[in-house]
Protein backbone atom coordinates (compact mmCIF):
# COMPACT_ATOMS: atom_id res chain seq x y z
CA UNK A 1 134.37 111.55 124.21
CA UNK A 2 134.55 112.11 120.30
CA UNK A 3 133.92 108.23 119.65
CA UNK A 4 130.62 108.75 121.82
CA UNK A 5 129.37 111.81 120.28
CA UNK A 6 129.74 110.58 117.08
CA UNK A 7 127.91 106.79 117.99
CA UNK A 8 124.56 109.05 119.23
CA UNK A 9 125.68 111.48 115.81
CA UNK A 10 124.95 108.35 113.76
CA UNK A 11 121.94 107.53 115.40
CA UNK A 12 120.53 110.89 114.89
CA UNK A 13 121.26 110.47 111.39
CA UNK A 14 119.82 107.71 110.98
CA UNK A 15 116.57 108.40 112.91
CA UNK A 16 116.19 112.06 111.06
CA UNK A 17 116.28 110.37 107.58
CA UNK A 18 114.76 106.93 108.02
CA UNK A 19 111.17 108.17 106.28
CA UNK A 20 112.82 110.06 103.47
CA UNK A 21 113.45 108.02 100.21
CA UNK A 22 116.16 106.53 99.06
CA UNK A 23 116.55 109.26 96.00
CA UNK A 24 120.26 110.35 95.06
CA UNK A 25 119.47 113.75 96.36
CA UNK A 26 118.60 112.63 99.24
CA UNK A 27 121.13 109.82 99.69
CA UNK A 28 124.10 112.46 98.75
CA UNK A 29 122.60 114.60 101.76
CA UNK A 30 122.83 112.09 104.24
CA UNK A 31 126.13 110.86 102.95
CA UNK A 32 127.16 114.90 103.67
CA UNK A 33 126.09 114.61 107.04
CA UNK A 34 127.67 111.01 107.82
CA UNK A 35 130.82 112.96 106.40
CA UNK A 36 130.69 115.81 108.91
CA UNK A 37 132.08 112.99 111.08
CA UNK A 38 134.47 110.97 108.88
CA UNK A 39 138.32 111.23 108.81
CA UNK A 40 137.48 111.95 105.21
CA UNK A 41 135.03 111.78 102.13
CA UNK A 42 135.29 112.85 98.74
CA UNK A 43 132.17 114.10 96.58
CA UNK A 44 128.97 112.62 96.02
CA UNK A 45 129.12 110.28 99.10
CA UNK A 46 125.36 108.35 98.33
CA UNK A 47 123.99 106.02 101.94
CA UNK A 48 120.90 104.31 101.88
CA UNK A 49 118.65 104.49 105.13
CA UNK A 50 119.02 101.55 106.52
CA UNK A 51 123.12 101.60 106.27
CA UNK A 52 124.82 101.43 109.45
CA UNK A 53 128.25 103.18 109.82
CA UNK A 54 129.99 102.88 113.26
CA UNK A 55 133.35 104.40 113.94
CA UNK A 56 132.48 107.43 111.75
CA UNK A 57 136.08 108.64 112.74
CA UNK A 58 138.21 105.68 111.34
CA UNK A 59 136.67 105.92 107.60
CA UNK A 60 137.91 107.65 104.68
CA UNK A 61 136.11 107.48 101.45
CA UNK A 62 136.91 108.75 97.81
CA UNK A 63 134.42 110.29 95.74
CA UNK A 64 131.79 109.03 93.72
CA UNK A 65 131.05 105.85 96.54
CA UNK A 66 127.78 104.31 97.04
CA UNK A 67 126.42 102.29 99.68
CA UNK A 68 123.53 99.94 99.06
CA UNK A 69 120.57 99.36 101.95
CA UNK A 70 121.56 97.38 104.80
CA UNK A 71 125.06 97.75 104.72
CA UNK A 72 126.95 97.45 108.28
CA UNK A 73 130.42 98.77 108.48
CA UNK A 74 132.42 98.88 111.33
CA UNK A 75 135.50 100.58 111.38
CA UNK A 76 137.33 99.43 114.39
CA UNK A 77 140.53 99.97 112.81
CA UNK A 78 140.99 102.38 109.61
CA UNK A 79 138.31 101.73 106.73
CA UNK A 80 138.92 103.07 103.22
CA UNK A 81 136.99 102.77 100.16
CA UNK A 82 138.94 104.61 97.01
CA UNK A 83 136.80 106.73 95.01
CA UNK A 84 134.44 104.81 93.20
CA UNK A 85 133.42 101.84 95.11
CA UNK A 86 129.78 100.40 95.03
CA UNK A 87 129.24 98.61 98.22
CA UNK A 88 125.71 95.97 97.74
CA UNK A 89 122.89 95.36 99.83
CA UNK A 90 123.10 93.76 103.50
CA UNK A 91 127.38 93.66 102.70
CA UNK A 92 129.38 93.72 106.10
CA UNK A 93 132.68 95.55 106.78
CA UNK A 94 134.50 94.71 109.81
CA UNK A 95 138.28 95.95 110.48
CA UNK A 96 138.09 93.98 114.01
CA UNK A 97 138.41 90.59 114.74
CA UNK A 98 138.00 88.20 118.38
CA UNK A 99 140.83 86.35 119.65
CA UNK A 100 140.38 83.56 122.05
CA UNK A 101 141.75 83.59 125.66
CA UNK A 102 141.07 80.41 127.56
CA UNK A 103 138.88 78.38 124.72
CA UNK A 104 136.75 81.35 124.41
CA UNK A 105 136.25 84.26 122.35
CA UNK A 106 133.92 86.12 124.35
CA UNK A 107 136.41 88.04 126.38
CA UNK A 108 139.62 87.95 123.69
CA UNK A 109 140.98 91.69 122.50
CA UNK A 110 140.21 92.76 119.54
CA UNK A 111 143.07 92.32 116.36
CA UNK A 112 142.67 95.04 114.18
CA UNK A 113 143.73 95.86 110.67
CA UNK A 114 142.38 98.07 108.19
CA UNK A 115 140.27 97.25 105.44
CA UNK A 116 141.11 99.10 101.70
CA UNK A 117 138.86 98.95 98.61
CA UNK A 118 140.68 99.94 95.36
CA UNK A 119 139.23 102.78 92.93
CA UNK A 120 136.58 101.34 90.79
CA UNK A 121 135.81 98.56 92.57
CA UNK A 122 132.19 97.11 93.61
CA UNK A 123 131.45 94.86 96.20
CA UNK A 124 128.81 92.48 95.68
CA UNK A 125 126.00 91.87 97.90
CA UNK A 126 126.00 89.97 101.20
CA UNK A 127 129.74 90.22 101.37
CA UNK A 128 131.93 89.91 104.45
CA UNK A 129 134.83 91.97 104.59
CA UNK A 130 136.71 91.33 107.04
CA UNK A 131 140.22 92.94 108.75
CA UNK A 132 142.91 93.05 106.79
CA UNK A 133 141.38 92.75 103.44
CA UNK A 134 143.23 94.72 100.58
CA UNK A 135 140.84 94.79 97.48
CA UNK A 136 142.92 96.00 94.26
CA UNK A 137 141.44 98.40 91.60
CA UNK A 138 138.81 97.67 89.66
CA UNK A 139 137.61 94.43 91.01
CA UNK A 140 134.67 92.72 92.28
CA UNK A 141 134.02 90.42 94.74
CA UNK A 142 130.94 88.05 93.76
CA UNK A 143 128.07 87.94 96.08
CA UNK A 144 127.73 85.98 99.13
CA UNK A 145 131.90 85.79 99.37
CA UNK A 146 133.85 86.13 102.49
CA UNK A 147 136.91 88.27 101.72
CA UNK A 148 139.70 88.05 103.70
CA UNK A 149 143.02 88.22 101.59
CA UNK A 150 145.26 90.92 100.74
CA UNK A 151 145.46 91.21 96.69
CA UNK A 152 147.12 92.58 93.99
CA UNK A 153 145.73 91.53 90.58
CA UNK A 154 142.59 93.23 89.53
CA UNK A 155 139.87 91.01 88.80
CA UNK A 156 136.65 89.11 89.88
CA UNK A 157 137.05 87.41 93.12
CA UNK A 158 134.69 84.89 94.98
CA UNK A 159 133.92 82.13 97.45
CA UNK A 160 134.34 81.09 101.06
CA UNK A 161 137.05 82.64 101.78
CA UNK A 162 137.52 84.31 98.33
CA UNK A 163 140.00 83.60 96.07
CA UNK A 164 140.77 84.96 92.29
CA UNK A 165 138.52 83.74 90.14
CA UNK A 166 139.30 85.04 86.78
CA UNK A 167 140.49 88.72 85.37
CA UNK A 168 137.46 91.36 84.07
C-alpha cells in the first residue's frame, strides 16, 4: 500500500510543480517534498521538473545532490547517490534488470541489485546506469556511457559498457 501511495505521491509532485521554474529555491523545495518519501536525503536535495523518481522508498541520497531535467530513476532495488553527486540531463538509473524465460524477456523476473554513486561524483548526461553499478568517489562517467561495472579507482570512466578511461 506504501509503494502505491507514494507512485500517485510522485505524480502529485510532479503535476503541482511542473509550471514553476527550474530556480534552486524552487528545485530544493521539490527535492524536500520528493524526500518526505525517500528512505533518506541529506540537505539541499535540488530536482528539476521534468525528473522522474519511482520507488521513492528504495533511495537514499547525501547532501548537496542535484538532478538535471529529464532524469528517470528507478529504484527497484536500493538506489544511493553519496552526498555530492550531479546527475545530467535525460541520465537513466535502473537497479532492475529482465531475465529471459523461454527466449523471451517479456515475462522474466526481475534481478535486482543496487546502484551506489560515490561522494563527489557527477554523472554525465544521457547515461545508463544500470543494476549493480558501484561508482567510486569522485568520478565521472562521460556522456552517452552505459555503466554497468562495479569500481574501485576514482577516475573518468566511459563507453559502451564503460570502462576506466584515465584518472582526474
Amino acid at each position: 500500500m506504501k509503494h502505491k501511495f507514494l507512485l500517485i505521491y510522485t505524480w502529485f509532485i510532479r503535476l503541482i510543480f511542473v509550471c514553476f521554474p527550474d530556480q534552486p529555491l524552487i528545485m530544493r523545495l521539490r527535492g524536500h517534498f520528493y524526500s518526505l518519501g525517500m528512505k533518506s536525503c541529506g540537505s539541499n536535495f535540488q530536482v528539476s521538473s521534468s525528473v522522474i523518481l519511482r520507488n521513492l522508498e528504495n533511495l537514499d541520497f547525501g547532501s548537496h545532490v542535484y538532478l538535471a531535467p529529464n532524469v528517470v530513476i528507478n529504484a527497484i532495488s536500493s538506489v544511493v547517490l553519496n552526498d555530492e553527486v550531479m546527475v545530467g540531463f535525460n541520465s537513466v538509473l535502473v537497479s532492475g534488470n529482465h531475465s529471459c524465460i523461454g527466449g523471451s524477456f517479456r515475462f522474466g523476473d526481475s534481478i535486482t541489485s543496487p546502484i551506489i554513486i560515490g561522494s563527489g561524483s557527477w554523472i554525465g548526461a544521457n547515461c545508463t546506469i544500470v543494476a549493480g553499478a558501484r561508482l567510486p568517489n569522485s568520478s565521472l562517467i562521460a556522456a552517452n556511457s552505459c555503466f554497468t561495472g562495479q569500481f574501485t579507482e576514482s577516475g573518468i570512466y566511459g563507453g559502451v559498457p564503460s570502462k576506466f578511461l584515465k584518472q582526474i
